[in-house]
C-alpha atoms as a PDB file:
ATOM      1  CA  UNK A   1       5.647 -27.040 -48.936  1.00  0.00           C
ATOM      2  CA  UNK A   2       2.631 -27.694 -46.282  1.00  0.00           C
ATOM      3  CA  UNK A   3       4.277 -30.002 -43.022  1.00  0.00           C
ATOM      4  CA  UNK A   4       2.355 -32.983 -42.972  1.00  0.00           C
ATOM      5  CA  UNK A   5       0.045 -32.849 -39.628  1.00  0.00           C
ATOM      6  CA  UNK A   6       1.281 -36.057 -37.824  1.00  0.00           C
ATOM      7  CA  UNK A   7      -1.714 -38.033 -37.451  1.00  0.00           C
ATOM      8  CA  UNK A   8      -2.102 -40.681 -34.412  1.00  0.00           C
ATOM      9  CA  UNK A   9      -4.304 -43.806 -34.856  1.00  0.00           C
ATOM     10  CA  UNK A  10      -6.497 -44.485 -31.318  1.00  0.00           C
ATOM     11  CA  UNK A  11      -6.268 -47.908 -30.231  1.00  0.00           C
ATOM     12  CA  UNK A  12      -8.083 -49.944 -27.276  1.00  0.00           C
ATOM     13  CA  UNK A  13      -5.596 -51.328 -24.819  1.00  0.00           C
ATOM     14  CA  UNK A  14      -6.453 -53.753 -21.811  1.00  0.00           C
ATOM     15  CA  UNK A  15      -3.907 -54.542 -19.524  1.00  0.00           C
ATOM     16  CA  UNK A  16      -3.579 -55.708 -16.362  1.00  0.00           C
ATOM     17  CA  UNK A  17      -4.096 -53.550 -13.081  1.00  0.00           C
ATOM     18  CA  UNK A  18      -0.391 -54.460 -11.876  1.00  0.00           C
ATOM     19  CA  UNK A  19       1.089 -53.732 -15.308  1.00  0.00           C
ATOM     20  CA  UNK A  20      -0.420 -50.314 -15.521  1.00  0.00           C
ATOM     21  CA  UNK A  21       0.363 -49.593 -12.308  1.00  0.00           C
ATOM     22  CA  UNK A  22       4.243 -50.354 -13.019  1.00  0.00           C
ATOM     23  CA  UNK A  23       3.712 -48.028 -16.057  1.00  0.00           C
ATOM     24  CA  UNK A  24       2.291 -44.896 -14.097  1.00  0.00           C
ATOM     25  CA  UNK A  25       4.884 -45.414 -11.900  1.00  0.00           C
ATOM     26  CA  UNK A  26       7.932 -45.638 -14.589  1.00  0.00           C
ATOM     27  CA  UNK A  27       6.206 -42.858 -16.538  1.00  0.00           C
ATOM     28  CA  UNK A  28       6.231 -41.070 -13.073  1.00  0.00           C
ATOM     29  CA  UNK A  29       9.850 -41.140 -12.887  1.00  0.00           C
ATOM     30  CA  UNK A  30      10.592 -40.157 -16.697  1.00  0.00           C
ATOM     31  CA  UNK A  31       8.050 -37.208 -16.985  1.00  0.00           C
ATOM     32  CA  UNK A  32       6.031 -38.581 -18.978  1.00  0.00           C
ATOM     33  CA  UNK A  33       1.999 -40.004 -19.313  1.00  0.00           C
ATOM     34  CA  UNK A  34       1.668 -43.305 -19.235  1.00  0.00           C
ATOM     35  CA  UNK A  35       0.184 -43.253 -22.830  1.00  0.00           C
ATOM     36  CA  UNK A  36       2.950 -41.309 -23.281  1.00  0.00           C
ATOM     37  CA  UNK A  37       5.813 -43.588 -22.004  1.00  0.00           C
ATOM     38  CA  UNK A  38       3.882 -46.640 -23.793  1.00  0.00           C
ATOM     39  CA  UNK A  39       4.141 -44.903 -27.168  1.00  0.00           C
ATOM     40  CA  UNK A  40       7.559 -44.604 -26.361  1.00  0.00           C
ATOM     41  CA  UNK A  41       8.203 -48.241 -25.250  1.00  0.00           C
ATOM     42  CA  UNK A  42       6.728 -49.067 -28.807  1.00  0.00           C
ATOM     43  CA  UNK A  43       8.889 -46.966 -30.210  1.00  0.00           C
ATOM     44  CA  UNK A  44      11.877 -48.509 -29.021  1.00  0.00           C
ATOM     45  CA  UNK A  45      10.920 -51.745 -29.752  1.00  0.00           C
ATOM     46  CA  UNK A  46      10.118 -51.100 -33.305  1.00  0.00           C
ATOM     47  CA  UNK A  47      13.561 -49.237 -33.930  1.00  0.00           C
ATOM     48  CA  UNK A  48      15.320 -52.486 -32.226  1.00  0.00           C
ATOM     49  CA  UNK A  49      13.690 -54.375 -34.366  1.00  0.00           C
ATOM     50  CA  UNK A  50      14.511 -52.499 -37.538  1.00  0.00           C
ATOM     51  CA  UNK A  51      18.095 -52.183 -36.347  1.00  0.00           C
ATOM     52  CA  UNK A  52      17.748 -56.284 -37.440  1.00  0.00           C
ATOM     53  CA  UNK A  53      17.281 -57.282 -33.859  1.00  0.00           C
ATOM     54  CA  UNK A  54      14.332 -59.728 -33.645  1.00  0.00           C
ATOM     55  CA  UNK A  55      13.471 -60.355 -30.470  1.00  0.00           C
ATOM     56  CA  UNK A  56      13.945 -58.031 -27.525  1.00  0.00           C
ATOM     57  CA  UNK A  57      14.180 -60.874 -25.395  1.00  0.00           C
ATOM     58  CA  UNK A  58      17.327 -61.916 -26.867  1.00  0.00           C
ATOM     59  CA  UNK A  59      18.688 -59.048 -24.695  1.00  0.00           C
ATOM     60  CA  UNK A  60      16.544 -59.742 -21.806  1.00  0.00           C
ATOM     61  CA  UNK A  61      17.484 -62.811 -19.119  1.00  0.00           C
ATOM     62  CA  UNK A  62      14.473 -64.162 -17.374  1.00  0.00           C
ATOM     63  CA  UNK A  63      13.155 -62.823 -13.975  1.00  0.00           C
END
């Protein structure tokens, strides 16, 4: 049986200047790119949500 090639869909993202710039700098710190370490963000938030969680800000307080 042939592995399935994973496939990634490219999407347009605008966000703000500061925001990215918090991301570099968090993706700094983990090793990662910043499109990696938003992929990954994503990912958690999806598998929170399927873990019948449905809002992450339930978790979150305010700042």
């Amino acid at each position: 049986m042939e592995k399935e090639k994973s496939v990634k869909k490219q999407i347009p993202l605008r966000i703000s200047e500061s925001l990215f710039a918090d991301l570099e700098r968090w993706s700094e710190d983990e090793f990662r790119s910043v499109n990696g370490q938003i992929e990954f963000l994503l990912s958690q938030c999806v598998k929170y949500r399927k873990n019948g969680k449905k809002f992450l800000t339930e978790d979150i307080k305010n700042d």
